[in-house]
N, C-alpha and C. Protein backbone atom coordinates (compact mmCIF):
# COMPACT_ATOMS: atom_id res chain seq x y z
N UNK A 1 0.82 -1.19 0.00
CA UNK A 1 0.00 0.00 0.00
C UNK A 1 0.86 1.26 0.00
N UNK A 2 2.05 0.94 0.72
CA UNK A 2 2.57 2.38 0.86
C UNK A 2 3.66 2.26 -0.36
N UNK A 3 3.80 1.59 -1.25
CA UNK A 3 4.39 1.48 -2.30
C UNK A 3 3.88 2.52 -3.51
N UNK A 4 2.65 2.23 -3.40
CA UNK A 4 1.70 3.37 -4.22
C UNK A 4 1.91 4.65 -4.02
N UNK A 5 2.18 5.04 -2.76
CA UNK A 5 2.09 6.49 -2.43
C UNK A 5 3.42 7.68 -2.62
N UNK A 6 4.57 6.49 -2.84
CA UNK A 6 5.52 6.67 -2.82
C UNK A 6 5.85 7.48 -4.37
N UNK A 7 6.84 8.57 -4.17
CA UNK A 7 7.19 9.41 -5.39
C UNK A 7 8.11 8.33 -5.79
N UNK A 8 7.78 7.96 -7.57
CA UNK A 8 8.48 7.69 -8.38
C UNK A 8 9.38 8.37 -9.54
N UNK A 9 8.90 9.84 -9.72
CA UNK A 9 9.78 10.44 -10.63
C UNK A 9 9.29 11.63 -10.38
N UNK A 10 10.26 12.57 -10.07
CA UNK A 10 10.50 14.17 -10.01
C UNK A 10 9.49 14.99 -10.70
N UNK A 11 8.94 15.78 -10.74
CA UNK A 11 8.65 16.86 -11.77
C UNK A 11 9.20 18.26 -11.67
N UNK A 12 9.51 19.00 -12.84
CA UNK A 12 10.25 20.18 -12.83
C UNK A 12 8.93 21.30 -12.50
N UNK A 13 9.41 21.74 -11.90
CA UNK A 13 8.67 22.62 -10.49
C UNK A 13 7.80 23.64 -11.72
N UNK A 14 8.90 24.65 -12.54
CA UNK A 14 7.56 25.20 -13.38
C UNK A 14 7.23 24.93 -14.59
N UNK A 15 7.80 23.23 -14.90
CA UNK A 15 6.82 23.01 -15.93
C UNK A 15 5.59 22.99 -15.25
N UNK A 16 5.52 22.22 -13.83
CA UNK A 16 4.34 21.73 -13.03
C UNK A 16 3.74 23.23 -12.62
N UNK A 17 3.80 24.51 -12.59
CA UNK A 17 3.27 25.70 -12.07
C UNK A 17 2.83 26.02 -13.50
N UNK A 18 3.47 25.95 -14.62
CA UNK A 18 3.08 26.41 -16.08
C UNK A 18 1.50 25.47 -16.49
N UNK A 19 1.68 24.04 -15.93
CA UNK A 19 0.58 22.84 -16.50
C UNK A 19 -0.65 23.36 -15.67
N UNK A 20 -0.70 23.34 -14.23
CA UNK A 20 -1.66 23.86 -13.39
C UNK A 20 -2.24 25.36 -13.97
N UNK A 21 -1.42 26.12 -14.39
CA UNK A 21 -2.35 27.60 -15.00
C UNK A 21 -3.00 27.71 -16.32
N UNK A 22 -3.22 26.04 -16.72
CA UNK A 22 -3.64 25.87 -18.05
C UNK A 22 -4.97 25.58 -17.78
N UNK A 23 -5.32 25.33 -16.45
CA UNK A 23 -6.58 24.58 -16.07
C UNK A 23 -7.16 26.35 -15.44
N UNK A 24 -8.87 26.49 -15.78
CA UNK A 24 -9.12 27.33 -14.97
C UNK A 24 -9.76 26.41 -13.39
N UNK A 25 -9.99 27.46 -12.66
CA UNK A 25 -10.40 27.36 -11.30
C UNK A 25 -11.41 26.45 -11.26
N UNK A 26 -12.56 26.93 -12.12
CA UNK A 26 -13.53 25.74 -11.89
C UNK A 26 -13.32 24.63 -12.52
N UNK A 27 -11.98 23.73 -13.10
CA UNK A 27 -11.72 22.26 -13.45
C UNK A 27 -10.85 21.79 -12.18
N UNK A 28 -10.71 23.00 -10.86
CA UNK A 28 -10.55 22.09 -9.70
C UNK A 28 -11.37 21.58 -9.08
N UNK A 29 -11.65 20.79 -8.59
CA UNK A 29 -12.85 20.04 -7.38
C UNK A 29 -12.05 19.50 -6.52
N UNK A 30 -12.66 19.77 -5.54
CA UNK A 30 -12.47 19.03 -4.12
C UNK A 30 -13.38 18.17 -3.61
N UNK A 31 -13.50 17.09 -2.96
CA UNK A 31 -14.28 16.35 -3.22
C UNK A 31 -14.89 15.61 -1.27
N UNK A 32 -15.57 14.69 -0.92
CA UNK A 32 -15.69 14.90 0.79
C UNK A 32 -14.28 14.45 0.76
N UNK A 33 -13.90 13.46 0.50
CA UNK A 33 -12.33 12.75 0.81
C UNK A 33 -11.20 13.77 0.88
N UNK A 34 -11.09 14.79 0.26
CA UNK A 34 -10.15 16.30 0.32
C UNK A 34 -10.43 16.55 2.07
N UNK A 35 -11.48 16.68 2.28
CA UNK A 35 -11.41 16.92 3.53
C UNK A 35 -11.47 16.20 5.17
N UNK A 36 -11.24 14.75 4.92
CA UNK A 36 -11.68 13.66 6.01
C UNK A 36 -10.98 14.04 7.04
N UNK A 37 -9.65 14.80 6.56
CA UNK A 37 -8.97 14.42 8.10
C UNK A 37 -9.09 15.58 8.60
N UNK A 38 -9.60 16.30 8.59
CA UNK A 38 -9.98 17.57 8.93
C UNK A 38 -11.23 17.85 10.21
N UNK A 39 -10.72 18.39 11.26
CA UNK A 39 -11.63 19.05 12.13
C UNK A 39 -12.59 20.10 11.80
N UNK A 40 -13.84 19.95 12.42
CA UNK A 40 -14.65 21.38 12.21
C UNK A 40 -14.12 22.87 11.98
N UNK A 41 -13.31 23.00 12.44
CA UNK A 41 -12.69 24.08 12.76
C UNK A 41 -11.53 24.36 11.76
N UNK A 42 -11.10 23.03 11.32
CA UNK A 42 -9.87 23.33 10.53
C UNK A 42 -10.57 23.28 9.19
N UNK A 43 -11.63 22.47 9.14
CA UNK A 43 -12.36 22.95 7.54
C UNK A 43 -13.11 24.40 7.63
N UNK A 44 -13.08 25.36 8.39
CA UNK A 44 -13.32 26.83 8.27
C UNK A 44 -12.37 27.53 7.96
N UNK A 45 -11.03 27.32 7.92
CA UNK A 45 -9.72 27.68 7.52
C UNK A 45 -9.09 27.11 6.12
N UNK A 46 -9.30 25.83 5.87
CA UNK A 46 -8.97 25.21 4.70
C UNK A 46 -9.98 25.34 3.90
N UNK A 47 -10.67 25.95 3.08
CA UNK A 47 -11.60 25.68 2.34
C UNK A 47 -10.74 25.25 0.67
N UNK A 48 -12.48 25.14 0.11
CA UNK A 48 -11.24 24.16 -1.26
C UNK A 48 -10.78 25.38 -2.21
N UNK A 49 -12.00 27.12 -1.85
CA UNK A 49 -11.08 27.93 -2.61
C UNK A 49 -9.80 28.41 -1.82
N UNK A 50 -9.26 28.11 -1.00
CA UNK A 50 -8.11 28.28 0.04
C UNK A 50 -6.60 27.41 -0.97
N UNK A 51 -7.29 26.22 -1.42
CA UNK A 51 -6.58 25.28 -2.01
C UNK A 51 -6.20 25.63 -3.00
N UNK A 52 -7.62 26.16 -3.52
CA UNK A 52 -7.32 26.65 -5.54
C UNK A 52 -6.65 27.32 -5.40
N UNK A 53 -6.51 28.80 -4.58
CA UNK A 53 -5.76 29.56 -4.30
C UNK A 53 -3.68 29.22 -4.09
N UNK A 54 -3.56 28.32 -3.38
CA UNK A 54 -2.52 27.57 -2.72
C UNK A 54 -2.04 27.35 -4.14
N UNK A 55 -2.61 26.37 -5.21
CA UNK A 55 -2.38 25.53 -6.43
C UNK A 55 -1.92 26.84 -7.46
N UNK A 56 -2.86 27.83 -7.45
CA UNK A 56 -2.61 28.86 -8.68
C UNK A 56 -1.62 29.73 -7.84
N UNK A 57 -1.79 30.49 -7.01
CA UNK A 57 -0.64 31.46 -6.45
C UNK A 57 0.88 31.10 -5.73
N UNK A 58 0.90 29.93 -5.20
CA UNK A 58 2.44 29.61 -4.23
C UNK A 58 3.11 28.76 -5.64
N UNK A 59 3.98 28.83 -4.77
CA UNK A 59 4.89 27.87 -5.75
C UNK A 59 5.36 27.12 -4.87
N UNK A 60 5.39 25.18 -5.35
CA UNK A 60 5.91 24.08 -4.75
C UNK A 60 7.35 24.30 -4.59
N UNK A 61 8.10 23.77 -3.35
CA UNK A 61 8.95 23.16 -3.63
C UNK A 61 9.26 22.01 -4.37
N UNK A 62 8.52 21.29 -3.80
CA UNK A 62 9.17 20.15 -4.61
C UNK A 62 7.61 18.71 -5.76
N UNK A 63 7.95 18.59 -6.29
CA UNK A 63 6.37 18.16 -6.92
C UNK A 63 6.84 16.95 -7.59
N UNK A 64 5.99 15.83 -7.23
CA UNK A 64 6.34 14.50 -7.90
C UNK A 64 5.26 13.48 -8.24
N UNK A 65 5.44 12.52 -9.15
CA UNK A 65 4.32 11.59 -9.58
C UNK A 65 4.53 10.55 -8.70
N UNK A 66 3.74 10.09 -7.53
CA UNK A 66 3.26 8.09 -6.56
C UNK A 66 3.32 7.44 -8.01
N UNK A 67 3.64 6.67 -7.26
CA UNK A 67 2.94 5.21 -7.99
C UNK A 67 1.36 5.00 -8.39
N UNK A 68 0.94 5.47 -7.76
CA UNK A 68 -0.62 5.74 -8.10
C UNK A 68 -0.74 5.97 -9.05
N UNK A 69 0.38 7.12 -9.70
CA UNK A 69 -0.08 8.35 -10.33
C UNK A 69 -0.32 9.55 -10.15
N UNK A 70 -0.91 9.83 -8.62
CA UNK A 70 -0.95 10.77 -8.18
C UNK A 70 -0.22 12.08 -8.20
N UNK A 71 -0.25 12.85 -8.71
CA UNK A 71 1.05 14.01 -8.05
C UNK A 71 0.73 14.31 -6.79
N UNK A 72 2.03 14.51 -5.57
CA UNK A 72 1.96 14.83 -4.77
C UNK A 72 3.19 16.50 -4.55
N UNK A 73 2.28 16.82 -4.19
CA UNK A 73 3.11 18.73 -4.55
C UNK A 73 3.44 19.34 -3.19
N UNK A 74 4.03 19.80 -2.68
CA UNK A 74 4.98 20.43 -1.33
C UNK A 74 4.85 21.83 -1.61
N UNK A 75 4.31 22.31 -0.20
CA UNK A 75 4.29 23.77 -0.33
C UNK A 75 4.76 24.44 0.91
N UNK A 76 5.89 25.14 1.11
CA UNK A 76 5.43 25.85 2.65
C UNK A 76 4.51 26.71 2.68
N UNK A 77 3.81 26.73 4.15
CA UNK A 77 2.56 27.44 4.04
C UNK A 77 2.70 27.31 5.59
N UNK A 78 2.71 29.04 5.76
CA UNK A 78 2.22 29.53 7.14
C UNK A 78 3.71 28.95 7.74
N UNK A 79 5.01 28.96 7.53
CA UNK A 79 6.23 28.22 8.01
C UNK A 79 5.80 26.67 8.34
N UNK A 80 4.77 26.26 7.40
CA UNK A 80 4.84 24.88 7.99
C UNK A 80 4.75 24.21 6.07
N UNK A 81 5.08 22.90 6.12
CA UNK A 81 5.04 22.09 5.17
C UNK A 81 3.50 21.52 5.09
N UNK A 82 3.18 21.77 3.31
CA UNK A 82 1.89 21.41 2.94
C UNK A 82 2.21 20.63 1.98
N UNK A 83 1.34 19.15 1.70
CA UNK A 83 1.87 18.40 1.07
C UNK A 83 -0.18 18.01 0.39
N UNK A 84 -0.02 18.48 -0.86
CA UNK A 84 -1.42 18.19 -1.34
C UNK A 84 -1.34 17.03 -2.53
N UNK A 85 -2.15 16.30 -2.68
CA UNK A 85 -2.29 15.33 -2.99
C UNK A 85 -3.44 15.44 -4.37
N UNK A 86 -2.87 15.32 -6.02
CA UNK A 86 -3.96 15.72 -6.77
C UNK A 86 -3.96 14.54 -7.80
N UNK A 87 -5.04 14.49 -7.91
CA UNK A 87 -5.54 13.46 -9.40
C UNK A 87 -5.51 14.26 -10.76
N UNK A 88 -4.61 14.23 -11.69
CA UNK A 88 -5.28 14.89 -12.86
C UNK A 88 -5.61 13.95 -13.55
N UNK A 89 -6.74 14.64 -14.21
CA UNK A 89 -7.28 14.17 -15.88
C UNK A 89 -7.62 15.40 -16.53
N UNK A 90 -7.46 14.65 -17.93
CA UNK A 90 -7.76 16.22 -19.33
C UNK A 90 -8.58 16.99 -18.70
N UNK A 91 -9.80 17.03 -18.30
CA UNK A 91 -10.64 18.04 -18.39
C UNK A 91 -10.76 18.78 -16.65
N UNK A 92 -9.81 17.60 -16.22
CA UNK A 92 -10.17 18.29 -14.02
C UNK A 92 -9.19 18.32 -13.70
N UNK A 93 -8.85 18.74 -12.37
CA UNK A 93 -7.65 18.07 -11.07
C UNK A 93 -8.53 18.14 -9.78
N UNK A 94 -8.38 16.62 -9.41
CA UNK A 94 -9.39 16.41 -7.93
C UNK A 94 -8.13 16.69 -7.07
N UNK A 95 -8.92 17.52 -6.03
CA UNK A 95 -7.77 17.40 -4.91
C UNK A 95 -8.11 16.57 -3.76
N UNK A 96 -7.03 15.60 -4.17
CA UNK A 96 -7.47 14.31 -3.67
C UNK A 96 -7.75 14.21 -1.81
N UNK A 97 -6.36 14.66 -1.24
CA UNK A 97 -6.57 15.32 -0.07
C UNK A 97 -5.15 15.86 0.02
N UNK A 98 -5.09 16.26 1.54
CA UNK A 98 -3.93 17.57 2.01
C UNK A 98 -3.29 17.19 3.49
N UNK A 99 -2.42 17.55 3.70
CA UNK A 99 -2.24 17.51 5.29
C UNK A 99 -0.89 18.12 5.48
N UNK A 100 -0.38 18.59 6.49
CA UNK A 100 0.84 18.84 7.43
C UNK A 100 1.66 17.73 7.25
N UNK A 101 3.50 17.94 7.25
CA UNK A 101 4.29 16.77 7.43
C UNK A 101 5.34 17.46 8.07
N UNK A 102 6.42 17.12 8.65
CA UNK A 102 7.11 17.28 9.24
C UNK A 102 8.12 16.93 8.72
N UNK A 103 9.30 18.11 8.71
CA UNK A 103 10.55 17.94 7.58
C UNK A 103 10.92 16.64 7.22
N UNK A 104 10.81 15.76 8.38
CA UNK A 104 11.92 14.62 7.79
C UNK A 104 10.80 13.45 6.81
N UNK A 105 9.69 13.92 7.08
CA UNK A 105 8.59 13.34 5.93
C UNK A 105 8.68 13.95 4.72
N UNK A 106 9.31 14.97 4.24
CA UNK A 106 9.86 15.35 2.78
C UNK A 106 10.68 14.13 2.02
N UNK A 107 10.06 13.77 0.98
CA UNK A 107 10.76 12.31 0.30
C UNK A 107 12.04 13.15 -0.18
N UNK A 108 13.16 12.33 -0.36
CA UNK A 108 14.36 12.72 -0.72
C UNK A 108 14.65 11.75 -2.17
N UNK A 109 13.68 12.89 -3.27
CA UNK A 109 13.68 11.78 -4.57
C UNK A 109 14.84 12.75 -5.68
């Protein structure tokens, strides 16, 4: 299982900021699973235009394709590490979900 989740190959940071501004705002969705791990309180702070926002304005450090497929994209945010989790296809990007990690949880790919 955790084989899947795992980054298999790099992506160059603004091809990946150039591909994301090709999509407008409304081909993001967030979906209930974007938000499971989330407290009452912390989904009044995270909302999913909080996210769109995050996706179109910051720039990743570091951004890579799981095994899934998934891209998983690194952001600092607020001095802390944001690590969002997205599905693309042609016409969307689901944001799959999000959470906090702690430096030494940064993959070293």
């Amino acid at each position: 299982m955790f084989q899947n989740t795992k980054i298999k190959k790099r992506v160059n940071i603004n091809e990946f900021v150039k591909f994301i501004k090709e999509y407008e705002k409304e081909q993001i969705e967030c979906t209930d699973h974007t938000f499971f791990r989330l407290s009452q309180k912390q989904r009044e702070i995270f909302t999913c235009e909080e996210l769109k926002r995050i996706l179109f304005d910051e720039k990743p450090f570091l951004v890579g394709i799981q095994h899934n497929k998934n891209y998983a994209v690194f952001y600092k945010y607020k001095n802390k590490n944001l690590k969002i989790i997205l599905g693309m296809k042609p016409q969307k990007i689901n944001i799959v979900t999000f959470y906090y990690i702690e430096q030494w949880q940064i993959p070293k790919v």
